[in-house]
PDB file of N, CA and C in Angstrom:
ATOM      1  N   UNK A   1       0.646 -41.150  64.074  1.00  0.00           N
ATOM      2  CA  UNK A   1       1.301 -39.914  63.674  1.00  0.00           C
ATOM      3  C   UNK A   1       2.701 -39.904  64.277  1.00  0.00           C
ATOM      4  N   UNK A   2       3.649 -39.915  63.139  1.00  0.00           N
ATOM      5  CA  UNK A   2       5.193 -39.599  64.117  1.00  0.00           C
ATOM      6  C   UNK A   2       5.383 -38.345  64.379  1.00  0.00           C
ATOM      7  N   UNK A   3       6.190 -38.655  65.857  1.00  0.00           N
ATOM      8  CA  UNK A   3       6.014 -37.160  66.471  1.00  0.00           C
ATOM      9  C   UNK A   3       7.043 -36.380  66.178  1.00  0.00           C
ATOM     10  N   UNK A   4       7.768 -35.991  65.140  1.00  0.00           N
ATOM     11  CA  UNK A   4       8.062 -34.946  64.834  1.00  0.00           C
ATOM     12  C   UNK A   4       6.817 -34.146  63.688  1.00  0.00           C
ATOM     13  N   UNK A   5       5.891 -35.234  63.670  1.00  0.00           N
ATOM     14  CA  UNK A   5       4.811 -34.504  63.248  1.00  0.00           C
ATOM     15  C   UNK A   5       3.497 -33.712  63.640  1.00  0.00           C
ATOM     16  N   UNK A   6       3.900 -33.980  65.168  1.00  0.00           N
ATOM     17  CA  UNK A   6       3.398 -33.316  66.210  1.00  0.00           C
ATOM     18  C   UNK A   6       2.893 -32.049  66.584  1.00  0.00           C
ATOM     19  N   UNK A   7       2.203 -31.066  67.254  1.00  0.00           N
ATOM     20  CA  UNK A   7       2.720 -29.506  67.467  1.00  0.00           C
ATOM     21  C   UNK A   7       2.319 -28.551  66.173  1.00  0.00           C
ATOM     22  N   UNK A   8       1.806 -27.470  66.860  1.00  0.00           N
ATOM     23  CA  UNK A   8       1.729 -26.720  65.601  1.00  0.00           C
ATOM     24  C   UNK A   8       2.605 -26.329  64.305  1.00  0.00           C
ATOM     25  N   UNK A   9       2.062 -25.943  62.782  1.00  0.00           N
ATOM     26  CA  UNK A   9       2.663 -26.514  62.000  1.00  0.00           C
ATOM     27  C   UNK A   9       2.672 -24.801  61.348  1.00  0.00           C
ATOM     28  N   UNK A  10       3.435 -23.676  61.454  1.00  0.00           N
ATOM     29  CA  UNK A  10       2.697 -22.687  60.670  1.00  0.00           C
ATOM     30  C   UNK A  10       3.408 -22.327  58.938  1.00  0.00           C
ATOM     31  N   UNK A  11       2.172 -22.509  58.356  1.00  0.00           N
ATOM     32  CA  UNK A  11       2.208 -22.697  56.496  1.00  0.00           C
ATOM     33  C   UNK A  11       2.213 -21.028  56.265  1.00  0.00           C
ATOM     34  N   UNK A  12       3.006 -20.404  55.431  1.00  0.00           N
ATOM     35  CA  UNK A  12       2.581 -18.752  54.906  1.00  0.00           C
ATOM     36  C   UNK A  12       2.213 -18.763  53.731  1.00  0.00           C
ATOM     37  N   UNK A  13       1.613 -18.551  53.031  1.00  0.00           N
ATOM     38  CA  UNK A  13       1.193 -18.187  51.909  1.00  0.00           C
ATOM     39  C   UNK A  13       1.124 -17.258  51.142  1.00  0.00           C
ATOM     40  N   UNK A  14       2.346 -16.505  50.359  1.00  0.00           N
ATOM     41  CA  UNK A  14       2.249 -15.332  49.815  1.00  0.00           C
ATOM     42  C   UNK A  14       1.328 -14.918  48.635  1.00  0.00           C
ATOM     43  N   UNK A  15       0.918 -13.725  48.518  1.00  0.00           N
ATOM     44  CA  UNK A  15       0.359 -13.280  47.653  1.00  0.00           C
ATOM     45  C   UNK A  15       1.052 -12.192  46.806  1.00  0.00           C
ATOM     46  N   UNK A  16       0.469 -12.167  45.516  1.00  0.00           N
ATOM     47  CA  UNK A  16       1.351 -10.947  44.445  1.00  0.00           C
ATOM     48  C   UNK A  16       1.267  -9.353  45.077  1.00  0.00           C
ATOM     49  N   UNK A  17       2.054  -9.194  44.807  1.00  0.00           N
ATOM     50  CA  UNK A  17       2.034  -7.342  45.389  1.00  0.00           C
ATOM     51  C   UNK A  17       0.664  -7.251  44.113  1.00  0.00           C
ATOM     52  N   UNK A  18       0.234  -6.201  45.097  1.00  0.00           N
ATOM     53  CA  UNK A  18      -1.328  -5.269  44.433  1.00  0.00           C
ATOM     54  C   UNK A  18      -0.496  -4.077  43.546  1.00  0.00           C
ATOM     55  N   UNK A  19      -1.202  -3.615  42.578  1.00  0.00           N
ATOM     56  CA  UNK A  19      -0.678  -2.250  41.671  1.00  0.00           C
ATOM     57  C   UNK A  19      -0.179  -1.087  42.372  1.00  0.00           C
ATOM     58  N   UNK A  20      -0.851  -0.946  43.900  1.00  0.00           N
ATOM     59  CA  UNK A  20       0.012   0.337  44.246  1.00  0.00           C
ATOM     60  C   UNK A  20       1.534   0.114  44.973  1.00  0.00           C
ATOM     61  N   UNK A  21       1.231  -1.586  45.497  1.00  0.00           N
ATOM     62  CA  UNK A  21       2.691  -2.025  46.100  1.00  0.00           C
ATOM     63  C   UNK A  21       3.872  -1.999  44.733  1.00  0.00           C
ATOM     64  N   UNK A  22       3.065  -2.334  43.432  1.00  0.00           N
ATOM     65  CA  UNK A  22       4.320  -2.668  42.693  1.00  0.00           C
ATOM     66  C   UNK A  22       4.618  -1.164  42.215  1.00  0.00           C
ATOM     67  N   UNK A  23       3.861  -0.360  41.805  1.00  0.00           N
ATOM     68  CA  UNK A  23       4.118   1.164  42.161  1.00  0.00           C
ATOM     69  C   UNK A  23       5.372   1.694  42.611  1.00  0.00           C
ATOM     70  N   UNK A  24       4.975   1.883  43.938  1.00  0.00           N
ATOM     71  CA  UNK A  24       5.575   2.207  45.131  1.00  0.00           C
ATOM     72  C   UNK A  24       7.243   1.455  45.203  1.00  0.00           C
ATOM     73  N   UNK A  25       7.067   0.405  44.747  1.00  0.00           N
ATOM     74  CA  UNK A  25       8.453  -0.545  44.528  1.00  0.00           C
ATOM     75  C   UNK A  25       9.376  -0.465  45.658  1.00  0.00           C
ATOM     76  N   UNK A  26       8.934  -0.433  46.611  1.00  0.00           N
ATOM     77  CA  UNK A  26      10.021   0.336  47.900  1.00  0.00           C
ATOM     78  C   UNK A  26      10.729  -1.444  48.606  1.00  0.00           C
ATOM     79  N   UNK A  27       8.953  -2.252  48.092  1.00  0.00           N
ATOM     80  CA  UNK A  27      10.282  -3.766  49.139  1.00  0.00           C
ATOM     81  C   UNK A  27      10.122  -5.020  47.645  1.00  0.00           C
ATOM     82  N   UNK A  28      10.846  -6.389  47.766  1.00  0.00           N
ATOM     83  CA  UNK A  28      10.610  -6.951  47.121  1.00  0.00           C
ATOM     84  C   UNK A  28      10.251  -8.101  48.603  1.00  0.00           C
ATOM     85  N   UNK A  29       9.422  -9.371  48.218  1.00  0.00           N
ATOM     86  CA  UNK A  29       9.781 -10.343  48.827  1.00  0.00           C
ATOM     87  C   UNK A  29       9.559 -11.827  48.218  1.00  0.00           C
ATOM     88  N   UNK A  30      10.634 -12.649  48.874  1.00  0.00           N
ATOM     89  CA  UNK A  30      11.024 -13.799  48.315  1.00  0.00           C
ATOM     90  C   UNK A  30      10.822 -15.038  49.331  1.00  0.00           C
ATOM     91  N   UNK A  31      10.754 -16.035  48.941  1.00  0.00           N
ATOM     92  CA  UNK A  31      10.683 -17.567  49.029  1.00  0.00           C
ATOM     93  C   UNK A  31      11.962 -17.359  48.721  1.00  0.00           C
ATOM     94  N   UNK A  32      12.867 -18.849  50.319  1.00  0.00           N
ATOM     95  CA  UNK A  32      14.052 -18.853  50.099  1.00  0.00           C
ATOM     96  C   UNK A  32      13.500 -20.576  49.300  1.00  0.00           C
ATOM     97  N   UNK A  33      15.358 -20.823  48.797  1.00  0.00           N
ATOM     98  CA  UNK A  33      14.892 -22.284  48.227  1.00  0.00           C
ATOM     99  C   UNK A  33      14.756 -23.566  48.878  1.00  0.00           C
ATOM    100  N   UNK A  34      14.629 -23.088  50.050  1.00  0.00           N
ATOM    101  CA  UNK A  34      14.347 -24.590  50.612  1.00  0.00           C
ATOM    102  C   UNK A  34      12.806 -24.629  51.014  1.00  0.00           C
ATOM    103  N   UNK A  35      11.929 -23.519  50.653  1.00  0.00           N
ATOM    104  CA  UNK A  35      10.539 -23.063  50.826  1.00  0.00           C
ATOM    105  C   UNK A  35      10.182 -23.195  52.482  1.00  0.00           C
ATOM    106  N   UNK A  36      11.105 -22.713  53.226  1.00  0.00           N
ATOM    107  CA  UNK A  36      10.806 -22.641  54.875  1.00  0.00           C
ATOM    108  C   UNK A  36      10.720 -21.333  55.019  1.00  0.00           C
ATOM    109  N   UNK A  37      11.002 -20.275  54.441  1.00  0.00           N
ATOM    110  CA  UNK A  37      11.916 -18.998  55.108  1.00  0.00           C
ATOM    111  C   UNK A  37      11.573 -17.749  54.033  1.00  0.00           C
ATOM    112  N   UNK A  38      10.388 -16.399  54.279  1.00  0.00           N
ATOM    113  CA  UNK A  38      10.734 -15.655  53.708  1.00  0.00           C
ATOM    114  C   UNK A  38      11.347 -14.274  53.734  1.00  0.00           C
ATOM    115  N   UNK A  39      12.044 -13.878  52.713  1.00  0.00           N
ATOM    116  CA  UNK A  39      13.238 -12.721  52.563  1.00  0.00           C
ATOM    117  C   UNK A  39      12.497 -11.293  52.270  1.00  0.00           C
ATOM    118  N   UNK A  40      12.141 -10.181  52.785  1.00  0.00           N
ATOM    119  CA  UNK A  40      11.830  -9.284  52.291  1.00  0.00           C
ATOM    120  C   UNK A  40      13.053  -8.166  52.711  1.00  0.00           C
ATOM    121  N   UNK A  41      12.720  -7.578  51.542  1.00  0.00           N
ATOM    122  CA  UNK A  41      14.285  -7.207  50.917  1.00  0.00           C
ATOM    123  C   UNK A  41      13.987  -5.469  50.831  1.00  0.00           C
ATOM    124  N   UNK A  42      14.542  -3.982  51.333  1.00  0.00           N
ATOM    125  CA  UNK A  42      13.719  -3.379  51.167  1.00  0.00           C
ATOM    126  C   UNK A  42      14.801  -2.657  49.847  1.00  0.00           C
ATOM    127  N   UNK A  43      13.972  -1.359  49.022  1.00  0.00           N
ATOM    128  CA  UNK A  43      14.491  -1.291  47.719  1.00  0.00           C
ATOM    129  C   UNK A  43      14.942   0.341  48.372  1.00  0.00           C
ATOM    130  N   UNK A  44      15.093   0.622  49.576  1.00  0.00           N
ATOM    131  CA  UNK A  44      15.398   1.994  49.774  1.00  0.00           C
ATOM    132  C   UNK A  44      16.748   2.014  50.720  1.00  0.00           C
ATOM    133  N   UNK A  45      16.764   0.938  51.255  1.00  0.00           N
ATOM    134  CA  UNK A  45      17.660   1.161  52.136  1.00  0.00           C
ATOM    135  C   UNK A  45      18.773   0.322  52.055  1.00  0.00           C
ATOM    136  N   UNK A  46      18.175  -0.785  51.101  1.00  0.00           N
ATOM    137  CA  UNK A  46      19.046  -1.968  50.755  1.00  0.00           C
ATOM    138  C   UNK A  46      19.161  -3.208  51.831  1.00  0.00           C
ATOM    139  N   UNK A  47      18.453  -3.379  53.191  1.00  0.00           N
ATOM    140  CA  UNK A  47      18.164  -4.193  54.151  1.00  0.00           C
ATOM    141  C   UNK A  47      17.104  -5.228  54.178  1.00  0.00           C
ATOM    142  N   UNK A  48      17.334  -6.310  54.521  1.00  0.00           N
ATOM    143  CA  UNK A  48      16.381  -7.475  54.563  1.00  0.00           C
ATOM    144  C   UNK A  48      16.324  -8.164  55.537  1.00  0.00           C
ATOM    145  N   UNK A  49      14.881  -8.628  55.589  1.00  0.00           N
ATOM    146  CA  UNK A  49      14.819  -9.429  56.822  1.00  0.00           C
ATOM    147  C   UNK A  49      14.339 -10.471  56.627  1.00  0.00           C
ATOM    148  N   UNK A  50      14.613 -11.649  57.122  1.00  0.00           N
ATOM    149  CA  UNK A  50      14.146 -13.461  57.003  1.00  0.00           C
ATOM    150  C   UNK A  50      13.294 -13.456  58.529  1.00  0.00           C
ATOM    151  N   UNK A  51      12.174 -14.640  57.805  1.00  0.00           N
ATOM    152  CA  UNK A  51      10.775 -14.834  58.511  1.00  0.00           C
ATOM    153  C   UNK A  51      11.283 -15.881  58.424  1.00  0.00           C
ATOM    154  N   UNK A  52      11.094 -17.379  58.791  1.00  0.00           N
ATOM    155  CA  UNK A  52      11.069 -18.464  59.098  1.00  0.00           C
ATOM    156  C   UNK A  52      10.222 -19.536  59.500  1.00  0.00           C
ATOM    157  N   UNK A  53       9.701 -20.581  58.977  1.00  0.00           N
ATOM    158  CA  UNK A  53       7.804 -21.081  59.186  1.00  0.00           C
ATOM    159  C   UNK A  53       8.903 -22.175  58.790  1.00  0.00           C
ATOM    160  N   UNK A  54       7.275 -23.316  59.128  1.00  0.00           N
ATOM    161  CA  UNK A  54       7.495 -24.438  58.812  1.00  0.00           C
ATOM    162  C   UNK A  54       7.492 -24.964  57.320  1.00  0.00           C
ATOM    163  N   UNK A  55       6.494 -24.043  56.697  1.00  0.00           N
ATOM    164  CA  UNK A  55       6.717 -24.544  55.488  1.00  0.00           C
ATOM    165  C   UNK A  55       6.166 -23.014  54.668  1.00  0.00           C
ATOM    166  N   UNK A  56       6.770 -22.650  53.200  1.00  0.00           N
ATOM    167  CA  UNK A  56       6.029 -21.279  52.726  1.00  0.00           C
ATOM    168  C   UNK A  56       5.955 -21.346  51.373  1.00  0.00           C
ATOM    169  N   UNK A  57       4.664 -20.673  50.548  1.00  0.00           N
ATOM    170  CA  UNK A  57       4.210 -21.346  49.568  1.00  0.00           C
ATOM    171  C   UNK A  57       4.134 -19.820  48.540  1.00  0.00           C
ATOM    172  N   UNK A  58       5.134 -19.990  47.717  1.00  0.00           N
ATOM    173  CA  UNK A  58       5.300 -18.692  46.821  1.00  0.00           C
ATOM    174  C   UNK A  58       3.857 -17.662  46.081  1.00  0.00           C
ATOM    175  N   UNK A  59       4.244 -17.031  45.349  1.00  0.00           N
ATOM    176  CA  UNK A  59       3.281 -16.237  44.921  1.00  0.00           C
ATOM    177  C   UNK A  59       2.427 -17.155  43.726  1.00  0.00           C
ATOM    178  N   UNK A  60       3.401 -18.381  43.288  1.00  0.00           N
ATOM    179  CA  UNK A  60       2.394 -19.089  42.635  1.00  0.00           C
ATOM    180  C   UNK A  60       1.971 -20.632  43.169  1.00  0.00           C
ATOM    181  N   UNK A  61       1.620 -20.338  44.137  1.00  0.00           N
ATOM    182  CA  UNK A  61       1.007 -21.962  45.460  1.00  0.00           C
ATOM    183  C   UNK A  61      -0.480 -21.443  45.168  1.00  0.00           C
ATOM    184  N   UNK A  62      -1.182 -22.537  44.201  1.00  0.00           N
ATOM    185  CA  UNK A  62      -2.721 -22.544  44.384  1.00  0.00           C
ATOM    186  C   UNK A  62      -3.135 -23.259  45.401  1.00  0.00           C
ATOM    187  N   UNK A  63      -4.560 -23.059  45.844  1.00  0.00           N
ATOM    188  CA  UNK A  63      -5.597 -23.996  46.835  1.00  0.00           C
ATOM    189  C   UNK A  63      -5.271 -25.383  46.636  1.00  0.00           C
ATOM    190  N   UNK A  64      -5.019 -25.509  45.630  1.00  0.00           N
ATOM    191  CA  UNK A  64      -4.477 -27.332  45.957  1.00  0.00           C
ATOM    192  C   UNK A  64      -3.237 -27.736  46.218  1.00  0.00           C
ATOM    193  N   UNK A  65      -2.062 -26.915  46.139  1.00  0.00           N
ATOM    194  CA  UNK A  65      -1.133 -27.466  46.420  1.00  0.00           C
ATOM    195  C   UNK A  65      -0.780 -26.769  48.365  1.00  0.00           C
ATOM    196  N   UNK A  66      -1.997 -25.638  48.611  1.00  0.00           N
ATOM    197  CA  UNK A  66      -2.256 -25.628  50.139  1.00  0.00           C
ATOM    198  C   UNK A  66      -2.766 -26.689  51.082  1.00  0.00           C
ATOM    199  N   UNK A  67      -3.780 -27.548  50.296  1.00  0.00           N
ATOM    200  CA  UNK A  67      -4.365 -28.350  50.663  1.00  0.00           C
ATOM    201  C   UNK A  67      -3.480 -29.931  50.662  1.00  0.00           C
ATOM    202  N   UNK A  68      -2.623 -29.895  49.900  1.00  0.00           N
ATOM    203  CA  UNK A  68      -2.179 -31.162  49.613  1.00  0.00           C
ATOM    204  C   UNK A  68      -0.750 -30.978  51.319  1.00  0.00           C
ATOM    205  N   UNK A  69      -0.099 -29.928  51.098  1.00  0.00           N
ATOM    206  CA  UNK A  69       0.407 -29.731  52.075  1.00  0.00           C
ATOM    207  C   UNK A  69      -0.165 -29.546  53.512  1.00  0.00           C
ATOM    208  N   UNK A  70      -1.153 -28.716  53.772  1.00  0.00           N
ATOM    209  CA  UNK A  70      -1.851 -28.346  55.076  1.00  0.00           C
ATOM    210  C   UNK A  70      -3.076 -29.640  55.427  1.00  0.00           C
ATOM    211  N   UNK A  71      -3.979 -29.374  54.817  1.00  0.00           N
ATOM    212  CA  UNK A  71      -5.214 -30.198  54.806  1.00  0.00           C
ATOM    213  C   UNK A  71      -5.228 -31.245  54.724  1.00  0.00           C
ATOM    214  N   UNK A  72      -4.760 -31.674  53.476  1.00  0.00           N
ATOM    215  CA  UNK A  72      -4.765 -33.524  53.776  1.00  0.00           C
ATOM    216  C   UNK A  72      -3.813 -34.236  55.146  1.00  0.00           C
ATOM    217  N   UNK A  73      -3.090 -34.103  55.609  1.00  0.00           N
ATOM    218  CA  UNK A  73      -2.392 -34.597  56.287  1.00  0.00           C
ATOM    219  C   UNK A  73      -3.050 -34.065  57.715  1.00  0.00           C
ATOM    220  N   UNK A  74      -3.907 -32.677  57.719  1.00  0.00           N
ATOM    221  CA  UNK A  74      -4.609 -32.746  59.053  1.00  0.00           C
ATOM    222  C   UNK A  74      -5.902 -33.976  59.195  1.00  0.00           C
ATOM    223  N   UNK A  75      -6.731 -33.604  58.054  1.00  0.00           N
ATOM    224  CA  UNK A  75      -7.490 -34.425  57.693  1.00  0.00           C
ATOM    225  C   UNK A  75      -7.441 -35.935  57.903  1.00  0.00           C
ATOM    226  N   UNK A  76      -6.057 -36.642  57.245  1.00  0.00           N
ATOM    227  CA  UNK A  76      -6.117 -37.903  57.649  1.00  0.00           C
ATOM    228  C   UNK A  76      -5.504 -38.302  59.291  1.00  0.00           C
ATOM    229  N   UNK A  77      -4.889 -37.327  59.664  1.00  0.00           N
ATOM    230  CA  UNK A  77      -4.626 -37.270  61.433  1.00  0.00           C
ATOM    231  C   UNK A  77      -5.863 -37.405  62.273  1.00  0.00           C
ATOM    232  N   UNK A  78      -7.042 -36.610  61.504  1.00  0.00           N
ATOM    233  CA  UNK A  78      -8.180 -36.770  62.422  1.00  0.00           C
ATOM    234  C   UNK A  78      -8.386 -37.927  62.245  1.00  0.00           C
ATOM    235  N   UNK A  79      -9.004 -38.768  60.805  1.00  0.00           N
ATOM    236  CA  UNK A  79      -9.313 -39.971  60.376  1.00  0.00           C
ATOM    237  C   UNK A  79      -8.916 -40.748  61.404  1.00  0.00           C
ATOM    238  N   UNK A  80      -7.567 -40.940  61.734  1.00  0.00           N
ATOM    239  CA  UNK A  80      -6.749 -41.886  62.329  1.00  0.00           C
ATOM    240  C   UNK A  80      -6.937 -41.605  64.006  1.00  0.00           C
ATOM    241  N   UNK A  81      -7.633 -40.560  64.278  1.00  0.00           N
ATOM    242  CA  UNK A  81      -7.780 -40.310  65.796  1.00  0.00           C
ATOM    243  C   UNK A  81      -6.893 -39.402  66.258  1.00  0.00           C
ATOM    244  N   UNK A  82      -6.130 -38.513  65.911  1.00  0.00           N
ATOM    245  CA  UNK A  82      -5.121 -37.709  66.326  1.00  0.00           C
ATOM    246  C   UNK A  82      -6.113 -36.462  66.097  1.00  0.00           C
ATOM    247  N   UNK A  83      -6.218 -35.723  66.940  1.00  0.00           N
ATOM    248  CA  UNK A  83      -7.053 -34.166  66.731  1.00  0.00           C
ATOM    249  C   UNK A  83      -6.345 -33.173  67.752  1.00  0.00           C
TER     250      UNK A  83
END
């Protein structure tokens, strides 16, 4: 394992606003484009704030493209003896 691959790794995973969030319409939030960093933006005050992770997986990241990023690469670390 190269060690900048080292150390905890934290993945976010957004989900769609629910009917009363899109309702309510008060924040939006975004995936920046380099998919590290997300923007929530609020719709009242006009202010936003950036989150920052190692890696972040938009409102349309299914279970496999979590897994292809998170899982397999823990998975074959164990394989190889790294835990």
């Amino acid at each position: 394992m190269a060690k900048d691959e080292e150390g905890i790794k934290v993945f976010v995973r957004l989900r769609p606003q629910n009917v009363k969030e899109q309702q309510l319409n008060r924040s939006s939030v975004e995936v920046s484009d380099k998919k590290q960093a997300v923007v929530v933006s609020s719709r009242i005050d006009g202010k936003s704030q950036t989150f920052s992770y190692d890696k972040v997986g938009g409102q349309d990241c299914d279970q496999a493209k979590v897994f292809e990023e998170v899982g397999k690469p823990m998975c074959e670390a164990c394989i190889e003896g790294f835990n």
